[in-house]
N, C-alpha and C. Protein backbone atom coordinates (compact mmCIF):
# COMPACT_ATOMS: atom_id res chain seq x y z
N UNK A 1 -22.22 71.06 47.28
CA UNK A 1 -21.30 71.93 46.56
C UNK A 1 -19.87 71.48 46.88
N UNK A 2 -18.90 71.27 45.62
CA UNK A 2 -18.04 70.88 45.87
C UNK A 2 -16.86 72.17 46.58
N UNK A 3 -15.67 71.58 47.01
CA UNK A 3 -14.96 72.74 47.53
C UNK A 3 -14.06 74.19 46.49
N UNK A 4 -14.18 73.72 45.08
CA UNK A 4 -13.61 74.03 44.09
C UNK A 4 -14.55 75.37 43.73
N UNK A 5 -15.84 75.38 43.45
CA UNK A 5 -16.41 76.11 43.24
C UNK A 5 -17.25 77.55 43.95
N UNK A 6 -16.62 77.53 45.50
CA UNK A 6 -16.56 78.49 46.25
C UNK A 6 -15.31 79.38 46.05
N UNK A 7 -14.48 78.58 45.66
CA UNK A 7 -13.39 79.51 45.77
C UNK A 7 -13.03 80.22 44.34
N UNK A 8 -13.63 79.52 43.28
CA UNK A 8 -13.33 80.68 41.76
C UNK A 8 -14.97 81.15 41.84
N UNK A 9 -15.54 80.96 42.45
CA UNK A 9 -16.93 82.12 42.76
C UNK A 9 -16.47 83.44 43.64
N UNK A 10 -15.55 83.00 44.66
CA UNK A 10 -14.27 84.33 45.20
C UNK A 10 -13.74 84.50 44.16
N UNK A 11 -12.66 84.29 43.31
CA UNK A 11 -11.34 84.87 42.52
C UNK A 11 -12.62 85.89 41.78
N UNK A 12 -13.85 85.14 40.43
CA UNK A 12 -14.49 85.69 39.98
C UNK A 12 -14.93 87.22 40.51
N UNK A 13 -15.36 87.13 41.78
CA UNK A 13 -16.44 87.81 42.43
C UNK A 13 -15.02 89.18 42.78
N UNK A 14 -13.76 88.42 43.35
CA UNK A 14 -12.93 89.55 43.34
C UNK A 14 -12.22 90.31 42.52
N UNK A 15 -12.01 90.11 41.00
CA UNK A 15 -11.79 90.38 39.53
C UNK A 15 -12.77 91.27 38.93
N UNK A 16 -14.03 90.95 39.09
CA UNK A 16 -14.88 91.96 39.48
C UNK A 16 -15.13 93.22 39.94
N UNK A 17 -15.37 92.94 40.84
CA UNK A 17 -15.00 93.98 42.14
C UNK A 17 -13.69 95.13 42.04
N UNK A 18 -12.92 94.67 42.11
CA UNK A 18 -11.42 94.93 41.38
C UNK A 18 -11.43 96.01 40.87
N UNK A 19 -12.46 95.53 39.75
CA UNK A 19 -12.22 96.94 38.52
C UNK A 19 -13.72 97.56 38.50
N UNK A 20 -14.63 97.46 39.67
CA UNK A 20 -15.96 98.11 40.12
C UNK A 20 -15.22 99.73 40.13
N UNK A 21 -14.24 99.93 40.64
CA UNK A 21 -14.23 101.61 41.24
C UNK A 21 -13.42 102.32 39.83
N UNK A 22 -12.75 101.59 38.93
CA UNK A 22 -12.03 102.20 37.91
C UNK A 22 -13.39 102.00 36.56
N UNK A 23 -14.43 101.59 36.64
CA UNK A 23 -15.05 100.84 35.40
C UNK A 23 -16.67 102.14 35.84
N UNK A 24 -17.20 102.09 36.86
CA UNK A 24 -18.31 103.13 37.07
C UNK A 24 -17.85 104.69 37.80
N UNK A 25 -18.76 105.62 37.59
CA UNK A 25 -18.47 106.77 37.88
C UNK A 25 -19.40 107.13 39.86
N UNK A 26 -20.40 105.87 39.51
CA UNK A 26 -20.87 106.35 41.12
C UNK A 26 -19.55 105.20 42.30
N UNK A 27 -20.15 106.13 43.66
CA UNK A 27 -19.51 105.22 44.73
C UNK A 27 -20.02 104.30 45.07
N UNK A 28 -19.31 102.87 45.21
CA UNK A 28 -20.05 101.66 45.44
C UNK A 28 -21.04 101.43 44.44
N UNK A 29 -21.37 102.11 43.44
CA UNK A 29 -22.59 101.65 42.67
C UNK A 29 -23.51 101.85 42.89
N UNK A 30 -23.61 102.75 44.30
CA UNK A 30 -24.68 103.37 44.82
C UNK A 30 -24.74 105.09 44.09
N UNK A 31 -23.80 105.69 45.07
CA UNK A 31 -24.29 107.32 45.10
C UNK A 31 -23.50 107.90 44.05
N UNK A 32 -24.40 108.74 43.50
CA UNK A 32 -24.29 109.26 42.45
C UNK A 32 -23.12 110.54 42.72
N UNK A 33 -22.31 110.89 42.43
CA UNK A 33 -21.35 111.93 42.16
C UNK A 33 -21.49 113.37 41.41
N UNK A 34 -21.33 114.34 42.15
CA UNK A 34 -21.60 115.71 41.30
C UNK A 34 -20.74 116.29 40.29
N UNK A 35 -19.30 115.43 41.18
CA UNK A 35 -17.92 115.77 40.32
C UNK A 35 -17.41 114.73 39.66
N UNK A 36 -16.12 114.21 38.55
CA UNK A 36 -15.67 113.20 38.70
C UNK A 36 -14.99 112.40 39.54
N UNK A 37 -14.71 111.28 39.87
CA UNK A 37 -14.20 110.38 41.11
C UNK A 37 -12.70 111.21 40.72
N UNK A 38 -12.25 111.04 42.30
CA UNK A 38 -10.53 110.67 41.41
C UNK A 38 -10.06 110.05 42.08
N UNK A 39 -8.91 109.95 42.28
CA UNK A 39 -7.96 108.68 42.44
C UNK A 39 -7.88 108.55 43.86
N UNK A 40 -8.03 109.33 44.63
CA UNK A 40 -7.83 109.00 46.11
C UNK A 40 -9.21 108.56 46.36
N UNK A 41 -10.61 108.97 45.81
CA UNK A 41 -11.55 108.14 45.78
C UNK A 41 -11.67 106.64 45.96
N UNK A 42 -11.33 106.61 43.91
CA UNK A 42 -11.36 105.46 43.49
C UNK A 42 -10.29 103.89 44.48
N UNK A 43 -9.17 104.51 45.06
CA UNK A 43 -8.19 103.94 46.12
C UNK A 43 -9.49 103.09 47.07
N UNK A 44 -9.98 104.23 48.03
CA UNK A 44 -10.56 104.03 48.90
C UNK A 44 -11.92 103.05 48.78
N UNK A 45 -12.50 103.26 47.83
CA UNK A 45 -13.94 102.01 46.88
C UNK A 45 -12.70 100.92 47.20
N UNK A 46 -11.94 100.82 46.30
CA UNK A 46 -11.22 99.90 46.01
C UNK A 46 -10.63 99.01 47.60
N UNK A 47 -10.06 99.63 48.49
CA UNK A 47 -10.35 98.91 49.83
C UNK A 47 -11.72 98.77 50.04
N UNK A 48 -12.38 99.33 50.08
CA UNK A 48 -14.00 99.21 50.63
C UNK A 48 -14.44 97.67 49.90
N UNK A 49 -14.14 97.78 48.65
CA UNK A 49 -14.33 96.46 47.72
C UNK A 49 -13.36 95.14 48.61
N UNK A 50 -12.41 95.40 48.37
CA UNK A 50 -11.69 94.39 49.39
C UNK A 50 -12.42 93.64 50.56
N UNK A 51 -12.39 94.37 51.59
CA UNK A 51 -13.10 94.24 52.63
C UNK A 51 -14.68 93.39 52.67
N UNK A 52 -15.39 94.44 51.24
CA UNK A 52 -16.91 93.24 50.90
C UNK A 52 -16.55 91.74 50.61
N UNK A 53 -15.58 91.66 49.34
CA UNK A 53 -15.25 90.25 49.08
C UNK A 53 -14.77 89.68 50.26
N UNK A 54 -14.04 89.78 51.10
CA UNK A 54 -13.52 89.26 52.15
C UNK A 54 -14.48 88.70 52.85
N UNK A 55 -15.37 89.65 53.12
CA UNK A 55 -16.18 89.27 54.22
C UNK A 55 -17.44 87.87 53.49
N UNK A 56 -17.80 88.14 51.92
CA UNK A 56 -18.33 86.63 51.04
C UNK A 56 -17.45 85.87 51.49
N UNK A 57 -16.02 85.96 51.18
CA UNK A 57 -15.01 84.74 51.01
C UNK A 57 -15.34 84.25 52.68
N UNK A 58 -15.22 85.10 53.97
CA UNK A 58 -15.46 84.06 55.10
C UNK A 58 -16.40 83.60 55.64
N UNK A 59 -17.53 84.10 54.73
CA UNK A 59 -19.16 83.62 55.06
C UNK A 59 -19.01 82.40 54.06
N UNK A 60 -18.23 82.19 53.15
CA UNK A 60 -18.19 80.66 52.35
C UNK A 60 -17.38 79.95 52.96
N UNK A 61 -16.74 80.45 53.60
CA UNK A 61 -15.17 79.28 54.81
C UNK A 61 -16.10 78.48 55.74
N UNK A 62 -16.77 80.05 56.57
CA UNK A 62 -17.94 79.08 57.39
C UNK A 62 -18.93 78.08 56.87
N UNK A 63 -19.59 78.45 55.91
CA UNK A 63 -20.36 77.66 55.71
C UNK A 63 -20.10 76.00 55.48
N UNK A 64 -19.05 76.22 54.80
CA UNK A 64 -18.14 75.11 54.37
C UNK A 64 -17.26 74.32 55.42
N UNK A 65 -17.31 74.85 56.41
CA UNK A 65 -16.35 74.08 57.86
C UNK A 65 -16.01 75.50 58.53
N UNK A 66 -14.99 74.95 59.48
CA UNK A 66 -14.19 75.61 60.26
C UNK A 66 -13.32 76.53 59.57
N UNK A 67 -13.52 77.92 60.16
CA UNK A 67 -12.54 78.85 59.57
C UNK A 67 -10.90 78.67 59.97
N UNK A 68 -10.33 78.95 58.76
CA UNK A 68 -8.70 78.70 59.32
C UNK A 68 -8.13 80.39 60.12
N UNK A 69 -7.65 79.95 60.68
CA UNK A 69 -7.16 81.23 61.46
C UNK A 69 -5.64 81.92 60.46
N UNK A 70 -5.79 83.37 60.30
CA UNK A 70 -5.02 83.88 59.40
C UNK A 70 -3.92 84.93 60.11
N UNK A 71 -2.97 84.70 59.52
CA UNK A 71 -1.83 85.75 59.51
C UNK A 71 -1.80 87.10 59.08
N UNK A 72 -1.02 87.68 59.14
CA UNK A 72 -0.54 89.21 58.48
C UNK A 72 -0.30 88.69 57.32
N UNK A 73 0.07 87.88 56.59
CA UNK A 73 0.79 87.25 55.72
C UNK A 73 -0.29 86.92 54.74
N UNK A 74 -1.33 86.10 54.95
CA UNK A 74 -2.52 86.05 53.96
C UNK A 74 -3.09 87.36 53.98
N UNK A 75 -2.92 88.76 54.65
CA UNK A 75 -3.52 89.46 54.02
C UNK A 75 -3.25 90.36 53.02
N UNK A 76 -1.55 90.40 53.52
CA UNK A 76 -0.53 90.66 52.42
C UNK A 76 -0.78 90.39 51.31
N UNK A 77 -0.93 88.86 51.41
CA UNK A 77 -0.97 89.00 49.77
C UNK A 77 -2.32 88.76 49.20
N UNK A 78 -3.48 88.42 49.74
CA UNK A 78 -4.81 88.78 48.98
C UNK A 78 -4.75 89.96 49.19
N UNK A 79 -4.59 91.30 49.34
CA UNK A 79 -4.68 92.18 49.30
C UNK A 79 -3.63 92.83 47.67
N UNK A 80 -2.30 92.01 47.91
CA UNK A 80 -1.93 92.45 46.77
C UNK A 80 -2.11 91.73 45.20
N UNK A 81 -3.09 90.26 45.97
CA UNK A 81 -3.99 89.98 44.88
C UNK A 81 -5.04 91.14 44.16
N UNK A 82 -5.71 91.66 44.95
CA UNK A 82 -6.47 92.22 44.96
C UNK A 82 -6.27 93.33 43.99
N UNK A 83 -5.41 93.76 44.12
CA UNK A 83 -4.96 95.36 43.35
C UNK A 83 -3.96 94.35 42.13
N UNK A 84 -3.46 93.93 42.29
CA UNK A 84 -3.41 93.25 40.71
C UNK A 84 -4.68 93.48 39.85
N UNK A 85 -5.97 92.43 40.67
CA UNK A 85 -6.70 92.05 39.64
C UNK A 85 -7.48 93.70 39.07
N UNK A 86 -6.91 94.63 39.76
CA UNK A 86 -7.55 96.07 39.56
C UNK A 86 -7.18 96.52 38.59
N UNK A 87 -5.69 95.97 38.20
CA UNK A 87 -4.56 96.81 37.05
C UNK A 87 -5.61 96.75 35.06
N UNK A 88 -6.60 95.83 35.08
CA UNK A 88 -6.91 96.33 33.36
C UNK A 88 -8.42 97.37 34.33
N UNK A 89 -8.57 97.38 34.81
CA UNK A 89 -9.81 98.56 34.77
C UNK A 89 -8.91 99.88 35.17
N UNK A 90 -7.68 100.21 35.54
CA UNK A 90 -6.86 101.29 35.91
C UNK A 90 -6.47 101.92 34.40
N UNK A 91 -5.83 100.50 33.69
CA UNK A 91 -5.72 100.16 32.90
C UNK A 91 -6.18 101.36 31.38
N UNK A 92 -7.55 100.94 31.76
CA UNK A 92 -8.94 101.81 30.89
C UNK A 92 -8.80 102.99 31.12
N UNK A 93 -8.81 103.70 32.71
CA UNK A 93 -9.69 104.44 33.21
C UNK A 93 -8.31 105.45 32.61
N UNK A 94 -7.01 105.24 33.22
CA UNK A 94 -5.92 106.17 33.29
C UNK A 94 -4.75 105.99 32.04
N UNK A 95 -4.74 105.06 31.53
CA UNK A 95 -3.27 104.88 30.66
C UNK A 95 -4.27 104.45 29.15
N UNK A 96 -5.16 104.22 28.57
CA UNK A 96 -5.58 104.63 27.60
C UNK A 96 -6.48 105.81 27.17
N UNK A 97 -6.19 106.34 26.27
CA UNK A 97 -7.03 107.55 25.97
C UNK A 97 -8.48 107.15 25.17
N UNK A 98 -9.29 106.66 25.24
CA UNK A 98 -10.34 106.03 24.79
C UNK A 98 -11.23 107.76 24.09
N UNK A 99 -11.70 108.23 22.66
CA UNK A 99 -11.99 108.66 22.71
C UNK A 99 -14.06 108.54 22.52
């Protein structure tokens, strides 16, 4: 496997993910909900999501070599990658009225 294709199997997998907590009504895709989600919910999936991809993305670093050792700074901003790639499922959920 070349080195190219681990890493847009991450972007993919985190674009995804992204818009998992604005796009379904259960948590994680697991548990079913009595009420609707709301937003301090959907926040919290949405780190929870973070954290899963993260943890693929450094099980593919390893596999692939030596992990690079990271800063405050890469998490900064995959993190504010992250909630970017969230903005069209927010998108859906809150700023169009879909009837």
């Amino acid at each position: 496997m070349s080195q190219s294709a681990p890493v847009w199997l991450v972007v993919l997998l985190a674009l995804l993910a992204a818009n998992l907590p604005f796009i379904s009504q259960r948590f994680m895709l697991v548990y079913r909900l009595n009420a609707a989600k709301h937003l301090s919910l959907r926040l919290l999936e949405l780190v929870l999501w973070y954290f899963l991809v993260g943890a693929v993305a450094l099980a593919l670093e390893h596999q692939l070599g030596q992990i690079a050792p990271q800063g405050w700074e890469f998490y900064a901003i995959t993190g504010t990658l992250f909630v970017t790639f969230a903005f069209p499922g927010f998108v859906l959920r809150y700023l169009l009225k879909l009837r």
